[in-house]
Protein backbone atom coordinates (compact mmCIF):
# COMPACT_ATOMS: atom_id res chain seq x y z
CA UNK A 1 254.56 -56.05 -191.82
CA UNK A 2 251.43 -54.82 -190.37
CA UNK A 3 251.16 -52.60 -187.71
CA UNK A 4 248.80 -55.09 -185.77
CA UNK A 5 250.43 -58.05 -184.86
CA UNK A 6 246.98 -59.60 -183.07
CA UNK A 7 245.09 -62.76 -184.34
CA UNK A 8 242.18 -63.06 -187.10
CA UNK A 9 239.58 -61.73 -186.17
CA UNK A 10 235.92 -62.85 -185.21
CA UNK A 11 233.05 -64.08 -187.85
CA UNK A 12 230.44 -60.82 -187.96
CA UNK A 13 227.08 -60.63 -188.25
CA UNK A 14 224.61 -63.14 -189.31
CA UNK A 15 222.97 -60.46 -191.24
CA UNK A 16 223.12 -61.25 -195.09
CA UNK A 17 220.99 -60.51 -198.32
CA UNK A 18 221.48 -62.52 -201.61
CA UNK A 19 224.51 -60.30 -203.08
CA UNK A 20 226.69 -60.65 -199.99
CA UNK A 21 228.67 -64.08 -199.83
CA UNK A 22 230.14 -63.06 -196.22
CA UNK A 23 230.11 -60.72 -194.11
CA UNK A 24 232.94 -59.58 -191.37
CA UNK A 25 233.29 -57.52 -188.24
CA UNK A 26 237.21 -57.18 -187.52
CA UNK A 27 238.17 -57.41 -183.85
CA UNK A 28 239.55 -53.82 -182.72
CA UNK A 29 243.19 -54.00 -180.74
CA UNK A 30 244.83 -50.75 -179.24
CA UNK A 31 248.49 -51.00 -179.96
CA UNK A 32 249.94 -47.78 -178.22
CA UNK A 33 248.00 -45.22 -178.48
CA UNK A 34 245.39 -46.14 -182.27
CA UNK A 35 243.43 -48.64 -183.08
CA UNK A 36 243.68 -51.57 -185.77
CA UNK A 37 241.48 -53.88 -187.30
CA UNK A 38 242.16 -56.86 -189.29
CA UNK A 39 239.41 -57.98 -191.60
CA UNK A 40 241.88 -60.65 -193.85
CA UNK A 41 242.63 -63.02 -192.92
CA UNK A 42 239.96 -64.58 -191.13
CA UNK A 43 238.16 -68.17 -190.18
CA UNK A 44 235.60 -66.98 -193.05
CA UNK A 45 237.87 -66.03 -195.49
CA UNK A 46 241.36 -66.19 -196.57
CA UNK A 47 241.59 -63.53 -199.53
CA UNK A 48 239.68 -61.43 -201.74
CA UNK A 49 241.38 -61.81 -205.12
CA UNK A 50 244.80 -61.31 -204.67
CA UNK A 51 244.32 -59.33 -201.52
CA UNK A 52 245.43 -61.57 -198.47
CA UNK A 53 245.64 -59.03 -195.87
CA UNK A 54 243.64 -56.38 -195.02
CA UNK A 55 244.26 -53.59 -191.59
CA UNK A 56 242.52 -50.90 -190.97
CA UNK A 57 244.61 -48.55 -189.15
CA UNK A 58 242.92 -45.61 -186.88
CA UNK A 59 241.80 -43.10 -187.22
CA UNK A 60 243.38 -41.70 -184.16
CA UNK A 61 245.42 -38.29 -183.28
CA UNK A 62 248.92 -39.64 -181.50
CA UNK A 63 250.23 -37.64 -178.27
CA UNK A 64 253.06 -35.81 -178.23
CA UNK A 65 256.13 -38.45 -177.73
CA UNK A 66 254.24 -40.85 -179.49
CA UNK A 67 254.65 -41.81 -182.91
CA UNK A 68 254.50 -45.03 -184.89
CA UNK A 69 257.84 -46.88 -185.34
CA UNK A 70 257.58 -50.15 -187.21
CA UNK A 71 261.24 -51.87 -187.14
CA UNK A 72 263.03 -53.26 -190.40
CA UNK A 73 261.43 -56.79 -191.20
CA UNK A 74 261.35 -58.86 -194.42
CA UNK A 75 258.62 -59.97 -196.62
CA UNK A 76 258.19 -62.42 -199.27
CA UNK A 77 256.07 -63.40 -201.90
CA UNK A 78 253.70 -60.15 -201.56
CA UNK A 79 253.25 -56.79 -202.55
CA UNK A 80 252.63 -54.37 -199.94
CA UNK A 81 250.18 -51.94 -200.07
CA UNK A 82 249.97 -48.70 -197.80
CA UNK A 83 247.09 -46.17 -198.25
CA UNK A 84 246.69 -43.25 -196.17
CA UNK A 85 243.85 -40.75 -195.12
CA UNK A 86 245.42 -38.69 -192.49
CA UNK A 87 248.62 -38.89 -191.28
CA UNK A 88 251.92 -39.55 -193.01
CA UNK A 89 254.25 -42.48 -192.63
CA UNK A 90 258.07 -42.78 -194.13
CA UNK A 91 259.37 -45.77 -195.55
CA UNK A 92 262.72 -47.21 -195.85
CA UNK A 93 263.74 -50.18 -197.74
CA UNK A 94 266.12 -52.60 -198.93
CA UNK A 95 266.80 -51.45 -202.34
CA UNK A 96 267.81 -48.12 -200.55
CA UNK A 97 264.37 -46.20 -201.14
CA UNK A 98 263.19 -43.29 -198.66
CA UNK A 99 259.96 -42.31 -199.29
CA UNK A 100 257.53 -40.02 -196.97
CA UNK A 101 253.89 -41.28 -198.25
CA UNK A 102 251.13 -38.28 -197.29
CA UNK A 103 246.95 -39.12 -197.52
CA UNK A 104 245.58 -40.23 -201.06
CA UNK A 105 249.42 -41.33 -202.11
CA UNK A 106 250.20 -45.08 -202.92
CA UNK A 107 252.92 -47.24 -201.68
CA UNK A 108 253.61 -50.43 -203.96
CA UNK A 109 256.13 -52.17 -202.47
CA UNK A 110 256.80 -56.01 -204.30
CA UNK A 111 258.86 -58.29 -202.00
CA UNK A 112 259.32 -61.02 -204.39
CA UNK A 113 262.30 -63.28 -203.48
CA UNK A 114 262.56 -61.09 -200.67
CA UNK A 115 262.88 -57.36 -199.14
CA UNK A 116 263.36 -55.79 -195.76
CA UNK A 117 261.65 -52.30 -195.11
CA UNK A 118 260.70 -50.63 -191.95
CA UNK A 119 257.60 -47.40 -191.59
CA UNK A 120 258.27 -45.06 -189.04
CA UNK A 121 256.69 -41.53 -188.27
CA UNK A 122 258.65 -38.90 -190.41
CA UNK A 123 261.49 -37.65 -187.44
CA UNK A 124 260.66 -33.64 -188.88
CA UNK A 125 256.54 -34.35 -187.45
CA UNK A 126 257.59 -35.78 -183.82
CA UNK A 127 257.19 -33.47 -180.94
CA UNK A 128 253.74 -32.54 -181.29
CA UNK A 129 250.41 -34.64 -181.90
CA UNK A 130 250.46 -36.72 -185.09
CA UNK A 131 247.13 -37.98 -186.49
CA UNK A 132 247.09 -41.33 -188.38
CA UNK A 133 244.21 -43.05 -190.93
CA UNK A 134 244.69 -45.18 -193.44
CA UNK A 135 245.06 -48.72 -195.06
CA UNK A 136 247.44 -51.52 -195.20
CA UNK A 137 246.86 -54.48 -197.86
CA UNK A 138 249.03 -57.08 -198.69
CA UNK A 139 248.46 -58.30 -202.51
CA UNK A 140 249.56 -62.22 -202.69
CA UNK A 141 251.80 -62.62 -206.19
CA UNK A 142 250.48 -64.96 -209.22
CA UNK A 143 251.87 -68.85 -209.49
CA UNK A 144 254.85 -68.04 -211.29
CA UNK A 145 255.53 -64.75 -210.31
CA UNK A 146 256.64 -65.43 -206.32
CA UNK A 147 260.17 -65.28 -206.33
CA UNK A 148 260.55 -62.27 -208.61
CA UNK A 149 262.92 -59.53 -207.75
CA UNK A 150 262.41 -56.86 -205.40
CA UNK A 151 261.11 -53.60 -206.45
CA UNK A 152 259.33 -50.29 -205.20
CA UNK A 153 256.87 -48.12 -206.61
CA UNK A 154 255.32 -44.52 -204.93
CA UNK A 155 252.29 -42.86 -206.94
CA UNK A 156 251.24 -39.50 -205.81
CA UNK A 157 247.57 -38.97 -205.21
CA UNK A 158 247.31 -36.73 -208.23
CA UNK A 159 248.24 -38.51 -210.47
CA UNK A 160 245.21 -41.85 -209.45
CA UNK A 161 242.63 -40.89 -211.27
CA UNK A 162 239.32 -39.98 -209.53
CA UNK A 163 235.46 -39.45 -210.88
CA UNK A 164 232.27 -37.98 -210.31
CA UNK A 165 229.25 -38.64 -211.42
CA UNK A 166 226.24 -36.86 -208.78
CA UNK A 167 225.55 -39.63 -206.52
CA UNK A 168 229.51 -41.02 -206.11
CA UNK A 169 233.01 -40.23 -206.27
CA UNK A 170 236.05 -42.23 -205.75
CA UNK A 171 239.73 -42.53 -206.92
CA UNK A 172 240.98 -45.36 -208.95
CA UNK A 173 244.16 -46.68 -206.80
CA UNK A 174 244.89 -50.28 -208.57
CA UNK A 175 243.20 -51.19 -211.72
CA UNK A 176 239.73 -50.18 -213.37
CA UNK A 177 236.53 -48.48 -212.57
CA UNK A 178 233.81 -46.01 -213.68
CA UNK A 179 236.08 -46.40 -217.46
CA UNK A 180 239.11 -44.90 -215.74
CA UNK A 181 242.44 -47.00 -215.17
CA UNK A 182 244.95 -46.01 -211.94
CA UNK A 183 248.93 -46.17 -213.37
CA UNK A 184 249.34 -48.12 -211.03
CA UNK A 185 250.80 -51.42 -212.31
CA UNK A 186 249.77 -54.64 -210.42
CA UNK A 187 251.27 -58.60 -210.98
CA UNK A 188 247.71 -59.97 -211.48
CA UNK A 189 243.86 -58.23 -212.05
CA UNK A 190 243.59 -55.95 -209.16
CA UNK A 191 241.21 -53.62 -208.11
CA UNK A 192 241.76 -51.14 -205.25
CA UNK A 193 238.99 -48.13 -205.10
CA UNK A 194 238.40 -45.23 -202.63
CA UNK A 195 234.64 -44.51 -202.79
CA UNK A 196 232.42 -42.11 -201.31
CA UNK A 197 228.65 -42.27 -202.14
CA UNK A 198 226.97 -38.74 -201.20
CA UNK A 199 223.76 -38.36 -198.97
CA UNK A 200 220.76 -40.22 -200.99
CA UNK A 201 223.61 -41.25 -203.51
CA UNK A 202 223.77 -44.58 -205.31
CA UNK A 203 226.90 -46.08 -206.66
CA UNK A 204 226.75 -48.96 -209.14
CA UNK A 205 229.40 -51.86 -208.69
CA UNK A 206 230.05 -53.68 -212.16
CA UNK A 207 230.72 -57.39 -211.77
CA UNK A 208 233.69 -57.68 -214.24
CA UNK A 209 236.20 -58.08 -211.41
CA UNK A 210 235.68 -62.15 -210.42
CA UNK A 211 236.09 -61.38 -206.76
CA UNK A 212 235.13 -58.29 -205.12
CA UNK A 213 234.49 -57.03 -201.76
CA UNK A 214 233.98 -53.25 -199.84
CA UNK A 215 235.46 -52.02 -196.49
CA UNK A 216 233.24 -49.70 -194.94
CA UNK A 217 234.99 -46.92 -193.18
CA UNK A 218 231.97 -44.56 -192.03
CA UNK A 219 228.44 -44.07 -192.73
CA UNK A 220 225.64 -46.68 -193.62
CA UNK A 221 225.07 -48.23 -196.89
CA UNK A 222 221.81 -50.16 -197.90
CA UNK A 223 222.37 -53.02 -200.39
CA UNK A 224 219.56 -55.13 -201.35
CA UNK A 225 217.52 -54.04 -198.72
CA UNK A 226 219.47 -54.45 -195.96
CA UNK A 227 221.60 -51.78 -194.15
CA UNK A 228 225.59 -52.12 -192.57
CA UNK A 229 227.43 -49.49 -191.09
CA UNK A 230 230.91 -48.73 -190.40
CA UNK A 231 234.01 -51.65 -190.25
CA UNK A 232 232.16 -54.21 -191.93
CA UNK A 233 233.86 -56.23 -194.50
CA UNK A 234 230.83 -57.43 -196.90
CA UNK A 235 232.20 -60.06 -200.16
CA UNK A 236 229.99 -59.73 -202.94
CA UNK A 237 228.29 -63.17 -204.52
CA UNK A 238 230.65 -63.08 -207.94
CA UNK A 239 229.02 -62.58 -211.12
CA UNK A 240 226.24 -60.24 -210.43
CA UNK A 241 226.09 -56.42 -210.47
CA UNK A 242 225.52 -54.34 -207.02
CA UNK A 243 223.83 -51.27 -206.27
CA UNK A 244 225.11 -49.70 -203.03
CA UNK A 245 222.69 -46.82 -201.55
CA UNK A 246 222.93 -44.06 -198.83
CA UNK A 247 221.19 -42.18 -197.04
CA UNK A 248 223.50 -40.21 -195.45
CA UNK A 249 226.33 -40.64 -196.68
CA UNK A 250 229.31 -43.41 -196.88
CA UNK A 251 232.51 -43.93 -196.85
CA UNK A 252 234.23 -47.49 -198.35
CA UNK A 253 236.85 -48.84 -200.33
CA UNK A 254 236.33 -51.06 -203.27
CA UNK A 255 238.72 -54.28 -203.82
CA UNK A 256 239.49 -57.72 -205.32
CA UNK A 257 240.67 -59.21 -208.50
CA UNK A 258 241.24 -62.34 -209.56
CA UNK A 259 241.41 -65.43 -207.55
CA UNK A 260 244.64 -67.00 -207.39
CA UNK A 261 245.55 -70.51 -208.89
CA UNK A 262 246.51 -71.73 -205.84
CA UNK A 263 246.63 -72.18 -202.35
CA UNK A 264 249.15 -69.51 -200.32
CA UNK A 265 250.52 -70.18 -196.82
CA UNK A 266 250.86 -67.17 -194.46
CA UNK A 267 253.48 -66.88 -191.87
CA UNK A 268 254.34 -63.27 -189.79
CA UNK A 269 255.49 -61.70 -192.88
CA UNK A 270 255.63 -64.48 -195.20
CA UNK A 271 253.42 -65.65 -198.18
CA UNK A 272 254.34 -68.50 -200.37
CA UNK A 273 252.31 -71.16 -201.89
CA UNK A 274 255.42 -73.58 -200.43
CA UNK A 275 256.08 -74.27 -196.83
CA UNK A 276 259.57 -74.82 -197.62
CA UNK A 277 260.14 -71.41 -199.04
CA UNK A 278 258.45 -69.95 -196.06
CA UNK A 279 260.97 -72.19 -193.30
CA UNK A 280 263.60 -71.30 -195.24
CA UNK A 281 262.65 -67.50 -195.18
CA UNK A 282 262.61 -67.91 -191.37
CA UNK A 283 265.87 -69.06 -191.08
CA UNK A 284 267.27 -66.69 -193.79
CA UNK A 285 265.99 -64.13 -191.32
CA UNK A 286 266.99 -65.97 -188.26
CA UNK A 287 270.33 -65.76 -189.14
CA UNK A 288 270.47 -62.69 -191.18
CA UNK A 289 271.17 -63.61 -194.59
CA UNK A 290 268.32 -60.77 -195.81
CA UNK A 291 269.79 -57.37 -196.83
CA UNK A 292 270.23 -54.51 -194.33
CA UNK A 293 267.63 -51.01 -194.36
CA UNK A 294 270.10 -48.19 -195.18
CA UNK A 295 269.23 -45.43 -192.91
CA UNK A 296 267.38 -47.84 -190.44
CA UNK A 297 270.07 -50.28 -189.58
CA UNK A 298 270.39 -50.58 -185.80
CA UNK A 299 267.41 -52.08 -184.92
CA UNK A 300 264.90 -54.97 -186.00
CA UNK A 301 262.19 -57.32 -185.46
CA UNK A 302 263.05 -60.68 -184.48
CA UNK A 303 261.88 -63.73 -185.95
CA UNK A 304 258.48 -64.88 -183.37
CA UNK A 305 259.25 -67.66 -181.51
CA UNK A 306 255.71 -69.37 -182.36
């Protein structure tokens, strides 16, 4: 799940130019001790290509005794994806994976037909302050392609490839840019970018993706004339190419992909395009027909009651 269980949040600024479509300002919510913001979903949109969920989480430095601790909960019909900056989070799964994710790593985790994991600060880092930054997406799964099985995938930050060209850099995380492909495999056209354009920089964003949208994390960018700063979610008109400037210096990541075929329904930690499969998930959970976390067994998130 995400680490933010608060509502959508609030439609941003009226500001726009003709190569935004929409424009949002996530609502901040303190949830012991960092900050998260949720950009998708929201009244304005629902997705960006396959992406359906979208958290910001921090930054912030954790005091000593505190630490993040995300119980075991299930998923289905998504692909998880966790992105850090700073920090480093450990995940435990289902299918019996233990992984310790550090900054510029990826975390694909596909919940298909359905998965239980939990994300918990590693138990070797508590004692002492523990800073956290970094991402959480959720990538909705193609018609067809909902109910396949489980599966996990970690990709070390070396091996995503990155480029430089004088004005920009950035590493490839999910699909193409700049004529460099991340190994990441994805179920449908993805695109998942960590871009930083350099004081007076310019970085040129193609329009072959059919949806495509930037978070930015810090500094200003200018596009088309007119200027946003940090925690804006900005969608991009489709079809055309963009020219982001700054002048000191930014900060964003790059995403989208193809639109999907149809409508998805999103409940807690479920995505489906049924609402069947979605009640049935809840009482599969209810009543604890999903698999246990080895490792992480004794405790877990109840079903809401809403």
């Amino acid at each position: 799940m995400s680490f933010f269980p608060g509502r959508d949040p609030e439609p941003g600024d009226a500001l726009a130019c003709d190569a935004i479509e929409t424009i949002i300002v996530p609502r901040a919510h303190d949830i012991g001790g960092f900050e998260v913001r949720r950009a998708l979903p929201s009244a304005r949109r629902r997705l960006v290509g396959p992406f359906i969920f979208f958290d910001r989480m921090g930054p912030a430095v954790l005091k000593a005794g505190q630490a993040v601790d995300v119980r075991p909960h299930p998923h289905i019909g998504l692909a998880t994806v966790t992105y850090l900056f700073d920090g480093k989070i450990r995940h435990r799964d289902s299918l019996g994976t233990e992984m310790v994710i550090a900054p510029g790593d990826l975390n694909l985790m596909t919940a298909g037909r359905g998965i239980v994991h939990s994300e918990r600060s590693p138990e070797e880092m508590r004692g002492g302050t523990l800073s956290l930054s970094g991402l959480q997406t959720w990538l909705a799964l193609p018609d067809g392609g909902e109910e396949v099985d489980p599966g996990f995938a970690h990709t070390l930050a070396d091996d995503l490839p990155v480029f430089e060209d004088g004005g920009a850099s950035g590493r490839i995380v999910i699909g193409s840019f700049e004529g460099l492909r991340s190994p990441v495999g994805a179920a449908s056209d993805t695109l998942y970018a960590d871009l930083r354009i350099a004081a007076g920089g310019r970085l040129r964003i193609p329009a072959e993706a059919e949806e495509r949208a930037i978070y930015l994390l810090s500094g200003h960018v200018v596009i088309a004339g007119d200027r946003f700063g940090p925690d804006q979610l900005l969608v991009f008109r489709p079809g055309d190419e963009i020219v982001v400037a700054s002048e000191h210096g930014a900060h964003c990541m790059l995403f989208g992909g193809a639109a999907l075929g149809s409508h998805r329904y999103i409940w807690w930690n479920f995505v489906s395009s049924s609402k069947e499969r979605i009640e049935q998930a809840k009482e599969e959970w209810r009543t604890g027909r999903f698999d246990i976390v080895p490792g992480d067994e004794e405790e877990f998130i109840p079903l809401p009651e809403r």
